[in-house]
PDB file of N, CA and C in Angstrom:
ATOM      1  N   UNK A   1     -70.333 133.732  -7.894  1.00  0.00           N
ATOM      2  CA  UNK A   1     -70.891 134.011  -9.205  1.00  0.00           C
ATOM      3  C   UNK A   1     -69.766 134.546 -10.085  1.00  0.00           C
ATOM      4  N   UNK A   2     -69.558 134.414 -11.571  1.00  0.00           N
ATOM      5  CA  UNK A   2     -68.458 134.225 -12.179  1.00  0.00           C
ATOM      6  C   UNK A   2     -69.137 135.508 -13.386  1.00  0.00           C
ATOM      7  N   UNK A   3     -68.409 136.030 -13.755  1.00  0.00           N
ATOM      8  CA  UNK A   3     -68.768 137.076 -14.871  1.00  0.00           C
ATOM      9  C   UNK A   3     -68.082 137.045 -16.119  1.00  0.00           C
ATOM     10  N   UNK A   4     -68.819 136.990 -17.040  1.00  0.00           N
ATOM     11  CA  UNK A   4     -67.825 136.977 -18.261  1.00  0.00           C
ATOM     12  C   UNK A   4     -68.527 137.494 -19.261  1.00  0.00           C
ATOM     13  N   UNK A   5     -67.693 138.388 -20.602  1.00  0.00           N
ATOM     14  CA  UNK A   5     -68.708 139.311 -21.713  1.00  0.00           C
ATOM     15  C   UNK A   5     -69.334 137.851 -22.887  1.00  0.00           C
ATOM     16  N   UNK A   6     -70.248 137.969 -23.244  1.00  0.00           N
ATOM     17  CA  UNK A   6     -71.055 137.666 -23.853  1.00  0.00           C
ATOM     18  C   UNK A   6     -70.090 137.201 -25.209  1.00  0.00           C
ATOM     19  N   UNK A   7     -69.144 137.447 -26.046  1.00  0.00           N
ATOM     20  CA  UNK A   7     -68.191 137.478 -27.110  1.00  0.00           C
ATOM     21  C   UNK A   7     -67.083 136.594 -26.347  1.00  0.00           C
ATOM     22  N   UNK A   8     -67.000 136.682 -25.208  1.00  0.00           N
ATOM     23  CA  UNK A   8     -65.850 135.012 -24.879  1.00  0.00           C
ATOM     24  C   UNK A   8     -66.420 134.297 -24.196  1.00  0.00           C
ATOM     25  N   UNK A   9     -67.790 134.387 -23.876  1.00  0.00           N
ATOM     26  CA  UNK A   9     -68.832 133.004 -23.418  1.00  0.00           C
ATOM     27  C   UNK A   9     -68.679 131.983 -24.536  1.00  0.00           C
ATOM     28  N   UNK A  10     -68.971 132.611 -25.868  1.00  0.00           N
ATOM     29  CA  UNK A  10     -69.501 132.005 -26.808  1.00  0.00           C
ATOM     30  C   UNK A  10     -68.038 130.608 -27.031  1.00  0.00           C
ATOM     31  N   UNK A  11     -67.202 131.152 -27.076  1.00  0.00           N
ATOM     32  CA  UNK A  11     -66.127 129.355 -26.826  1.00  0.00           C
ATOM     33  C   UNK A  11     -66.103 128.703 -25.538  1.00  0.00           C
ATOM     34  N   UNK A  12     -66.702 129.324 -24.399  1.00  0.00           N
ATOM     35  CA  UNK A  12     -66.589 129.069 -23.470  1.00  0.00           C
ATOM     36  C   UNK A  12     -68.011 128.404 -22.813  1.00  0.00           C
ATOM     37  N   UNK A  13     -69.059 128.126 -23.887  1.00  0.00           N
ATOM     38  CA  UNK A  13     -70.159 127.687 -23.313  1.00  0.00           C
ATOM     39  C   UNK A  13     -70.216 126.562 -22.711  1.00  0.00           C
ATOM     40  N   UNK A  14     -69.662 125.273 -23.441  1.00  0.00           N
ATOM     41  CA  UNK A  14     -69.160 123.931 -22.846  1.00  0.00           C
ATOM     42  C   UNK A  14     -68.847 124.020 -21.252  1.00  0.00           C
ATOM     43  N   UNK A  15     -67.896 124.746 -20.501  1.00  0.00           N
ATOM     44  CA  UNK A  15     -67.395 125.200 -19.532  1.00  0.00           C
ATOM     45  C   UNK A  15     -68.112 125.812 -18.714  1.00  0.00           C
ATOM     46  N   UNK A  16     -68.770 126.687 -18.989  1.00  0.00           N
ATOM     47  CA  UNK A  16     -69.869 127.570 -18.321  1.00  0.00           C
ATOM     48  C   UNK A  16     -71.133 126.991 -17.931  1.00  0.00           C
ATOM     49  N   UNK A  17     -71.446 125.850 -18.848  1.00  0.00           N
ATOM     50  CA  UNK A  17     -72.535 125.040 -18.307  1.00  0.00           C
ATOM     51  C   UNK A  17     -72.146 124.154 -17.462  1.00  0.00           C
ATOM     52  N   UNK A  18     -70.724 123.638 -17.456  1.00  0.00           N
ATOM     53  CA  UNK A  18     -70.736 122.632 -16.642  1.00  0.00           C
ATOM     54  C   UNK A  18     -70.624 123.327 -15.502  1.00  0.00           C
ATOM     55  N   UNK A  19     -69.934 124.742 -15.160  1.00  0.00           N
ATOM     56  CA  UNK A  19     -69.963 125.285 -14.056  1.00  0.00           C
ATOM     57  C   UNK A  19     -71.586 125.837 -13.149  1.00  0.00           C
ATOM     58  N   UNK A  20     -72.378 125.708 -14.122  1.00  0.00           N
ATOM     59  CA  UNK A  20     -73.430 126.165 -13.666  1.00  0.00           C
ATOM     60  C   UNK A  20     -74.441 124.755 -13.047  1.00  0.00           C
ATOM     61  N   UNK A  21     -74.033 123.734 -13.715  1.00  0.00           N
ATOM     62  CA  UNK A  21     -74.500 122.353 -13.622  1.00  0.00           C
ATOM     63  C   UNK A  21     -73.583 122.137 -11.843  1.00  0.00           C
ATOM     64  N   UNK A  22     -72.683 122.669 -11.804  1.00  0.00           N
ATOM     65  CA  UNK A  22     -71.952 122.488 -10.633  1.00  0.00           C
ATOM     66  C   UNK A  22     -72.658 123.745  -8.983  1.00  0.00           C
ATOM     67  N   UNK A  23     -73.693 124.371  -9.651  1.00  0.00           N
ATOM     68  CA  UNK A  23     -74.520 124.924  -8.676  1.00  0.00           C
ATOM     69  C   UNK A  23     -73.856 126.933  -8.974  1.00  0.00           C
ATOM     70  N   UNK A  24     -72.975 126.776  -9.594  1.00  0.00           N
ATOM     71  CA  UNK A  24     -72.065 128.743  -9.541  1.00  0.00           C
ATOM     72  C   UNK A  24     -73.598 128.952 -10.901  1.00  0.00           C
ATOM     73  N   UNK A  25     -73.530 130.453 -10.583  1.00  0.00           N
ATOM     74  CA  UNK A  25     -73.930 130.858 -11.125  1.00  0.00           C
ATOM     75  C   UNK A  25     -73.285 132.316 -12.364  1.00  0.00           C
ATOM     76  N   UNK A  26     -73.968 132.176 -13.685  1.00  0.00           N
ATOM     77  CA  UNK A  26     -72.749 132.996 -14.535  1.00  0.00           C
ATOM     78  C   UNK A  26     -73.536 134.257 -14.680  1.00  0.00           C
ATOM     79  N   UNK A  27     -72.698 135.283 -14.942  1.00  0.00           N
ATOM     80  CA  UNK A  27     -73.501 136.363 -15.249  1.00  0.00           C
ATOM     81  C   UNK A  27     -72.774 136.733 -16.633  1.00  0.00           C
ATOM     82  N   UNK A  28     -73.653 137.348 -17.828  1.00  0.00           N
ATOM     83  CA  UNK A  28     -72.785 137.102 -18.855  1.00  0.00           C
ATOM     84  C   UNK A  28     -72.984 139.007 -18.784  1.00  0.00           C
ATOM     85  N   UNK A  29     -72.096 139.476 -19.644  1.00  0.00           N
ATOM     86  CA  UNK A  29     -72.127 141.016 -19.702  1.00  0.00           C
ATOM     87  C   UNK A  29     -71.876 141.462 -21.196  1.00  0.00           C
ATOM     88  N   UNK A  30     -72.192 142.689 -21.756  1.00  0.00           N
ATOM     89  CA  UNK A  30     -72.423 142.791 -22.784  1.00  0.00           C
ATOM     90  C   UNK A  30     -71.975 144.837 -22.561  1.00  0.00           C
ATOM     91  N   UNK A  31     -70.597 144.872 -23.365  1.00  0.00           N
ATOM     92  CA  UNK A  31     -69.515 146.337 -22.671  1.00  0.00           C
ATOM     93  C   UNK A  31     -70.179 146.447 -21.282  1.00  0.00           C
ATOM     94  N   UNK A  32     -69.237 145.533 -20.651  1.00  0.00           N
ATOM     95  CA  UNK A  32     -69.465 145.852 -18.789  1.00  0.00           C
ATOM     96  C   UNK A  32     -70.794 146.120 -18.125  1.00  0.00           C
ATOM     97  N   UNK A  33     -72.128 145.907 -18.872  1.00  0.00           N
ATOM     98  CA  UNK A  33     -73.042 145.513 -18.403  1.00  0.00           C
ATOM     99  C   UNK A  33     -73.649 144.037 -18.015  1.00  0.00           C
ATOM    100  N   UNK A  34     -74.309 143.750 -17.040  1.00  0.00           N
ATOM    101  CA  UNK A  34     -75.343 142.399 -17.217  1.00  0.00           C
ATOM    102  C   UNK A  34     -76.190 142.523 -17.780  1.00  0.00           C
ATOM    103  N   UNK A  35     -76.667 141.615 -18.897  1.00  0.00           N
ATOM    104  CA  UNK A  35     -77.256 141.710 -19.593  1.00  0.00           C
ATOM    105  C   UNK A  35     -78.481 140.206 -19.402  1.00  0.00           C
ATOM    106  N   UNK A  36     -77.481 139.003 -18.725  1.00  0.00           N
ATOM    107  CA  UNK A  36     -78.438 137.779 -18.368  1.00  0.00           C
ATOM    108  C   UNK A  36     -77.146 137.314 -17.060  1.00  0.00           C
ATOM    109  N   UNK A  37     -78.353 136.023 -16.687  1.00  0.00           N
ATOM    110  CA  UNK A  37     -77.630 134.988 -15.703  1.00  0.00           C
ATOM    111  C   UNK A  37     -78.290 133.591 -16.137  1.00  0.00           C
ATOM    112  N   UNK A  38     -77.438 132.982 -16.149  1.00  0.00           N
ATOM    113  CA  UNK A  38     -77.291 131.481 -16.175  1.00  0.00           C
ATOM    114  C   UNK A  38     -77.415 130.545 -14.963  1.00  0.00           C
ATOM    115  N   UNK A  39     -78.377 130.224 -15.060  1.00  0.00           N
ATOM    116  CA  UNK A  39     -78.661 129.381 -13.800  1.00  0.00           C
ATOM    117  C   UNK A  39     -78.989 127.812 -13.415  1.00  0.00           C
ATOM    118  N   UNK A  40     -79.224 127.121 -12.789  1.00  0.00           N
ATOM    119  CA  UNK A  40     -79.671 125.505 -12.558  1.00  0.00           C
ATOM    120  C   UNK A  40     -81.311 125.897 -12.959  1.00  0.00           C
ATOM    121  N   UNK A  41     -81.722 124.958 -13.968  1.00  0.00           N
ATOM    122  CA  UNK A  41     -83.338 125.579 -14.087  1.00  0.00           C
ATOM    123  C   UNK A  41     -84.062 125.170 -12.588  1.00  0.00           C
ATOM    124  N   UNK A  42     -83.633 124.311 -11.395  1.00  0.00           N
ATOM    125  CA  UNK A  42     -84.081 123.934 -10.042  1.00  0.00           C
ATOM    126  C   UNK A  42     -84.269 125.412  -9.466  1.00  0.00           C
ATOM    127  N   UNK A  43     -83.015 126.128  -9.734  1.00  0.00           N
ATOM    128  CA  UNK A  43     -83.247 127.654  -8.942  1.00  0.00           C
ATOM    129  C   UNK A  43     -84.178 128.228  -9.315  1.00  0.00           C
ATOM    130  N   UNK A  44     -84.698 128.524 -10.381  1.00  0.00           N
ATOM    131  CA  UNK A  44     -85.476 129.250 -11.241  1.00  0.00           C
ATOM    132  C   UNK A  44     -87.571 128.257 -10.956  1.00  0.00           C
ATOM    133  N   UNK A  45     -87.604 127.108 -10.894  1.00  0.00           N
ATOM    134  CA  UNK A  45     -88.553 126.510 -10.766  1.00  0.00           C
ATOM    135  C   UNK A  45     -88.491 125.127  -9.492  1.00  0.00           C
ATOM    136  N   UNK A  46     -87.732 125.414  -8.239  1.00  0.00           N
ATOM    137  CA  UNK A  46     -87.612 124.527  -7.589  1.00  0.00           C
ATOM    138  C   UNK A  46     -88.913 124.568  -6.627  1.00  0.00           C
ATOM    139  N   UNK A  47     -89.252 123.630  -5.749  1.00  0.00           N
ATOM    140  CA  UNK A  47     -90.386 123.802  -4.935  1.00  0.00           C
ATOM    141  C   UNK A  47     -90.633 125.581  -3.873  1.00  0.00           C
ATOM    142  N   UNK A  48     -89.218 125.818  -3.364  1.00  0.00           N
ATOM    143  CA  UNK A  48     -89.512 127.107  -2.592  1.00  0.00           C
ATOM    144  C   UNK A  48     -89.823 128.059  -3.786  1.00  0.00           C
ATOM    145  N   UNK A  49     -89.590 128.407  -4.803  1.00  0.00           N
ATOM    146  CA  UNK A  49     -89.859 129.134  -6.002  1.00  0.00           C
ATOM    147  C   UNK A  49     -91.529 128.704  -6.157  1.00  0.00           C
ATOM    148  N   UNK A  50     -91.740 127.927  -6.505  1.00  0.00           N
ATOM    149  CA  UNK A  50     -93.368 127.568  -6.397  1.00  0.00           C
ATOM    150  C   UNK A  50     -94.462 128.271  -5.032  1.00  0.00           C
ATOM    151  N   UNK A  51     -93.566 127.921  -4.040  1.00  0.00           N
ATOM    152  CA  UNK A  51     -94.763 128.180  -2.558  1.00  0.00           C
ATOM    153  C   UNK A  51     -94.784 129.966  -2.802  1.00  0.00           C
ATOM    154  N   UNK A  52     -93.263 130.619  -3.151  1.00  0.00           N
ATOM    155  CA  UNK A  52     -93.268 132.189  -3.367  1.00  0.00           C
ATOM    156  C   UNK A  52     -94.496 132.252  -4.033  1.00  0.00           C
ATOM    157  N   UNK A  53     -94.815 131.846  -5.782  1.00  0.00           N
ATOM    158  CA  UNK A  53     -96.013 132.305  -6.390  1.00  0.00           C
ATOM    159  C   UNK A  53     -97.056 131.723  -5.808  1.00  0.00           C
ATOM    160  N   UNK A  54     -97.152 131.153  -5.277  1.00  0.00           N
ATOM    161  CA  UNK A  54     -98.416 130.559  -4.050  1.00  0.00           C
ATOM    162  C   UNK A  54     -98.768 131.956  -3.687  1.00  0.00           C
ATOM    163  N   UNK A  55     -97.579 132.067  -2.823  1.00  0.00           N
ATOM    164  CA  UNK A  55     -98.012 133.269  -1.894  1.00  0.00           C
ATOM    165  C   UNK A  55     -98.315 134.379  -2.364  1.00  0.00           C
ATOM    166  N   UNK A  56     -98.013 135.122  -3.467  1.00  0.00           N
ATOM    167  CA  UNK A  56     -98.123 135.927  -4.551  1.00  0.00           C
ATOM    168  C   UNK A  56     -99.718 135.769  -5.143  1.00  0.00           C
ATOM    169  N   UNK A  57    -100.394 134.571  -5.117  1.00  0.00           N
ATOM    170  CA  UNK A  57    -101.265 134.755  -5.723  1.00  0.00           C
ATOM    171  C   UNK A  57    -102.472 134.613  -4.726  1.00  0.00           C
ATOM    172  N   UNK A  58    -101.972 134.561  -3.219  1.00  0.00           N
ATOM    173  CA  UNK A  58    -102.568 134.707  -2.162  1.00  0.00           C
ATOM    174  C   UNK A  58    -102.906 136.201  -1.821  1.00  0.00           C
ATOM    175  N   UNK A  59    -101.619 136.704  -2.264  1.00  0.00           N
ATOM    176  CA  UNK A  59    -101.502 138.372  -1.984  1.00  0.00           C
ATOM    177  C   UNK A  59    -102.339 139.127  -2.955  1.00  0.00           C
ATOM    178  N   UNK A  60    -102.238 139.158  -4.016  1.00  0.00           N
ATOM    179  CA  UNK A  60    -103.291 139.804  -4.882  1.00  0.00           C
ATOM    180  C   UNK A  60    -104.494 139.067  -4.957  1.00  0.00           C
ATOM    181  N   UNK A  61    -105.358 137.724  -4.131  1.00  0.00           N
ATOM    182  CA  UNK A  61    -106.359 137.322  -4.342  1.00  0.00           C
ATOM    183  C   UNK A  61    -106.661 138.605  -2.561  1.00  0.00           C
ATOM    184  N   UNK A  62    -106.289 139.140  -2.035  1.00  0.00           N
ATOM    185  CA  UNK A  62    -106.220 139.958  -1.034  1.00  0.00           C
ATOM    186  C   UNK A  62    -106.845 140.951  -0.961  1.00  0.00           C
ATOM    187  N   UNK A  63    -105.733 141.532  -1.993  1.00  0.00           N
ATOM    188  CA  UNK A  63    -105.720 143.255  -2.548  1.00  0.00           C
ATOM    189  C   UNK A  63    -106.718 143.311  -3.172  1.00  0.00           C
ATOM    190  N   UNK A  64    -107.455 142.424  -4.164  1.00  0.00           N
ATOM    191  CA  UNK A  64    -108.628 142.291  -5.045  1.00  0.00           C
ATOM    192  C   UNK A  64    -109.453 142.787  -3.943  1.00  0.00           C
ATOM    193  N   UNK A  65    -109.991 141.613  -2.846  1.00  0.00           N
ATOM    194  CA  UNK A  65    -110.733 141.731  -1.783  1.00  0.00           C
ATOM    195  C   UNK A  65    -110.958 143.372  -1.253  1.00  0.00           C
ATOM    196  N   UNK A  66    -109.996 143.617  -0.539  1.00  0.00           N
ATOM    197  CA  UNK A  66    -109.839 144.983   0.202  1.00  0.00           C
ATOM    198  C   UNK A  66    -110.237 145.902  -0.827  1.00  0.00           C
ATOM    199  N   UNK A  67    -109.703 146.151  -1.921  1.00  0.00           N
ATOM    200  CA  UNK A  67    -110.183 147.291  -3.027  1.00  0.00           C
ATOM    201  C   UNK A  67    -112.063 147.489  -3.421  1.00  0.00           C
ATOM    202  N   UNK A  68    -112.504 145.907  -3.090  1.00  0.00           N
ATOM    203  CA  UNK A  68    -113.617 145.630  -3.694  1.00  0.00           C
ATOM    204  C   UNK A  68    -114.851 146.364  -2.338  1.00  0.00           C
ATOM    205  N   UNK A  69    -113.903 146.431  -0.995  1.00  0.00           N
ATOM    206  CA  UNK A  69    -114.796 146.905   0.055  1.00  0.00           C
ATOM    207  C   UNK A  69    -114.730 148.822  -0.017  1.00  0.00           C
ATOM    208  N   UNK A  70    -115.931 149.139   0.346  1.00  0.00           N
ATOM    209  CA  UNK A  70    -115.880 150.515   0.111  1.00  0.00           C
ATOM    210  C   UNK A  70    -115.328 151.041   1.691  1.00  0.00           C
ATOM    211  N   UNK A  71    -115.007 152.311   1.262  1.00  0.00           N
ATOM    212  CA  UNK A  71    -114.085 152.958   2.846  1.00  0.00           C
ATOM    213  C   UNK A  71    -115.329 154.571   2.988  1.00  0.00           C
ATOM    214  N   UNK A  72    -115.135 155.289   3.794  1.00  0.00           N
ATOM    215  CA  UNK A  72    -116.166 156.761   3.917  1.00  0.00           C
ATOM    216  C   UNK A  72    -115.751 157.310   2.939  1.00  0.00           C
ATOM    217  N   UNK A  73    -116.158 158.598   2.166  1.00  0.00           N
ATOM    218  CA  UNK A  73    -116.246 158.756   1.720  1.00  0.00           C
ATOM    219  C   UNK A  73    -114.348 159.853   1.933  1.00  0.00           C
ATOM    220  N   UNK A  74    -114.764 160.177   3.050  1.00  0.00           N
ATOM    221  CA  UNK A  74    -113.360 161.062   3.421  1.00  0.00           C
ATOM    222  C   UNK A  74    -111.820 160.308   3.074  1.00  0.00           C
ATOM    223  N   UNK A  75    -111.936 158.730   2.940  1.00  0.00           N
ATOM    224  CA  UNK A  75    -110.892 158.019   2.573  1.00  0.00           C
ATOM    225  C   UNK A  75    -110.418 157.700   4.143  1.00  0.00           C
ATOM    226  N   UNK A  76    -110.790 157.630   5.130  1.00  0.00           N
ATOM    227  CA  UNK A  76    -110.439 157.200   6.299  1.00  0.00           C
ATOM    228  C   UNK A  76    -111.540 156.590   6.765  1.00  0.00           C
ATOM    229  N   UNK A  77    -111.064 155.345   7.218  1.00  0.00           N
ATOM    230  CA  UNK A  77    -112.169 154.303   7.835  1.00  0.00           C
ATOM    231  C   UNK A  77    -112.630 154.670   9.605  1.00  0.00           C
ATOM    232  N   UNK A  78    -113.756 154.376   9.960  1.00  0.00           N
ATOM    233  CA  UNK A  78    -113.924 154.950  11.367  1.00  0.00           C
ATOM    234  C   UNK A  78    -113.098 154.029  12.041  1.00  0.00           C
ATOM    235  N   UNK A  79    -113.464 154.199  13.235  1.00  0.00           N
ATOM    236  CA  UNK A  79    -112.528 152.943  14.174  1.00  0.00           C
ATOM    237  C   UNK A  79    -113.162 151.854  14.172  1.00  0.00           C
ATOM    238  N   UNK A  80    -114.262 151.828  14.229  1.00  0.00           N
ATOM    239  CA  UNK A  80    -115.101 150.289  14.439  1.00  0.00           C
ATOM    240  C   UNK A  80    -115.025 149.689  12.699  1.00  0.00           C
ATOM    241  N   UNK A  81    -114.973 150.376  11.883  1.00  0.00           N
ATOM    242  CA  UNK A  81    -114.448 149.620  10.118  1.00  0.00           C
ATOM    243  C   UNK A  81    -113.048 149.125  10.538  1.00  0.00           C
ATOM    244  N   UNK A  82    -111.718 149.979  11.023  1.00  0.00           N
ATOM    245  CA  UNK A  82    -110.605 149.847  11.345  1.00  0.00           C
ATOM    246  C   UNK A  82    -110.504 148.426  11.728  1.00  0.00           C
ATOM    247  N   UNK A  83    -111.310 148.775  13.076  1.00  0.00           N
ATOM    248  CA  UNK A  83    -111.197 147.444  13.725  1.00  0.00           C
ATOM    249  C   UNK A  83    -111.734 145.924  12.919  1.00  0.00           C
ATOM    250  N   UNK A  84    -112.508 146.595  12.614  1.00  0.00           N
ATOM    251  CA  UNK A  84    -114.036 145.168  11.367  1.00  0.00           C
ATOM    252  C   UNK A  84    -112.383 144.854  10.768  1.00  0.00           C
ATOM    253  N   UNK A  85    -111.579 145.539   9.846  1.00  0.00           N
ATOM    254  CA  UNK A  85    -110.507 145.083   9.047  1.00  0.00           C
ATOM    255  C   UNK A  85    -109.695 144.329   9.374  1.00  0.00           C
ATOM    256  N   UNK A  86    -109.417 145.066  11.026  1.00  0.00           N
ATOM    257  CA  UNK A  86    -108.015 144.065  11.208  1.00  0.00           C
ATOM    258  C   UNK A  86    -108.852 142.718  11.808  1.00  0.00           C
ATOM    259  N   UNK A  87    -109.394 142.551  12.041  1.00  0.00           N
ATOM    260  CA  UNK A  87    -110.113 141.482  12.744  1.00  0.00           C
ATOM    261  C   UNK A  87    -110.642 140.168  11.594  1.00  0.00           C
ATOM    262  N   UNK A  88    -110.381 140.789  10.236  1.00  0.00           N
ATOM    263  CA  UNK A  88    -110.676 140.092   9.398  1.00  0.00           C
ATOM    264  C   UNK A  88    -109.493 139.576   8.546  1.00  0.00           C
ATOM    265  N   UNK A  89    -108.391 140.661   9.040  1.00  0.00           N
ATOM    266  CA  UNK A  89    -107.175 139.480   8.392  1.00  0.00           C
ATOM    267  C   UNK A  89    -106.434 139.128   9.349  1.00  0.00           C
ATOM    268  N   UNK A  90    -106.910 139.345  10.759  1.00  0.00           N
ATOM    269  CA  UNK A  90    -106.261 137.997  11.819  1.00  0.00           C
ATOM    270  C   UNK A  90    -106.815 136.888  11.073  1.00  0.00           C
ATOM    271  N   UNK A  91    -108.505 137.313  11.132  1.00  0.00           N
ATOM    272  CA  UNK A  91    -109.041 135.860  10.736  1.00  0.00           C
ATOM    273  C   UNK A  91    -108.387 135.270   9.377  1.00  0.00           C
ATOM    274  N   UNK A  92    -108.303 135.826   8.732  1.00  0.00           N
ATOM    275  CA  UNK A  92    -107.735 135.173   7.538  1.00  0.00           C
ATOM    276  C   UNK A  92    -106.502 134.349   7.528  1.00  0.00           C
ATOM    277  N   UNK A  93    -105.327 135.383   8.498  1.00  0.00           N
ATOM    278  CA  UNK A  93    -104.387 134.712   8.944  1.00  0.00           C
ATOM    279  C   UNK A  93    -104.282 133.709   9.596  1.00  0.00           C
ATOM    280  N   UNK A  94    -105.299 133.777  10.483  1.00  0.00           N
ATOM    281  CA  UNK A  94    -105.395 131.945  11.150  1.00  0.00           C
ATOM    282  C   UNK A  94    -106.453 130.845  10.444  1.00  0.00           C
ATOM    283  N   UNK A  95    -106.582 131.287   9.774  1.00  0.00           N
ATOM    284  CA  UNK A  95    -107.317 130.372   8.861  1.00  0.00           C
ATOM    285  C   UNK A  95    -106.306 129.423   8.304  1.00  0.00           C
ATOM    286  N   UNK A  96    -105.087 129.869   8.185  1.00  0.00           N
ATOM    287  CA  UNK A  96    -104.010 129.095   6.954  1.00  0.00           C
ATOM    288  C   UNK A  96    -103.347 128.225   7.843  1.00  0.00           C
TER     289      UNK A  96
END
């Protein structure tokens, strides 16, 4: 990955894209900070990038679930709820 300030990108954009078209990635900086990165839009929206928000929207269709079930009142589940839980996201897990 290649770094350069934001004020000598700007003649250097021609160059910087083709380097990024070449798979490097740029980080531009702005007084010795990062401020962005320049990337192949494939990295940013390629198929493994897709299955991640898959899974992401697997995970909070989850958390919805679990929040929506009530627990004792003490905030600790007995053992036989414990158990009811995990037994329900094995199942879930082998469901997929």
């Amino acid at each position: 990955m290649s770094t350069i300030d934001v004020a000598a990108a700007r003649g250097e954009l021609p160059r910087l894209l083709d380097a990024v078209e070449q798979g490097e990635e740029v980080t531009l900086t702005r007084h010795g900070k990062p401020v962005a990165v320049i990337v192949r839009p494939k990295r940013l929206w390629g198929p493994e990038r897709l299955v991640s928000y898959a899974g992401a929207d697997e995970i909070e269709e989850r958390l919805r679930a679990a929040a929506a079930r009530s627990l004792p009142p003490t905030g600790s589940p007995s053992i036989e709820q414990a158990e009811a839980l995990v037994a329900d996201v094995r199942a879930q897990r082998d469901d997929r």
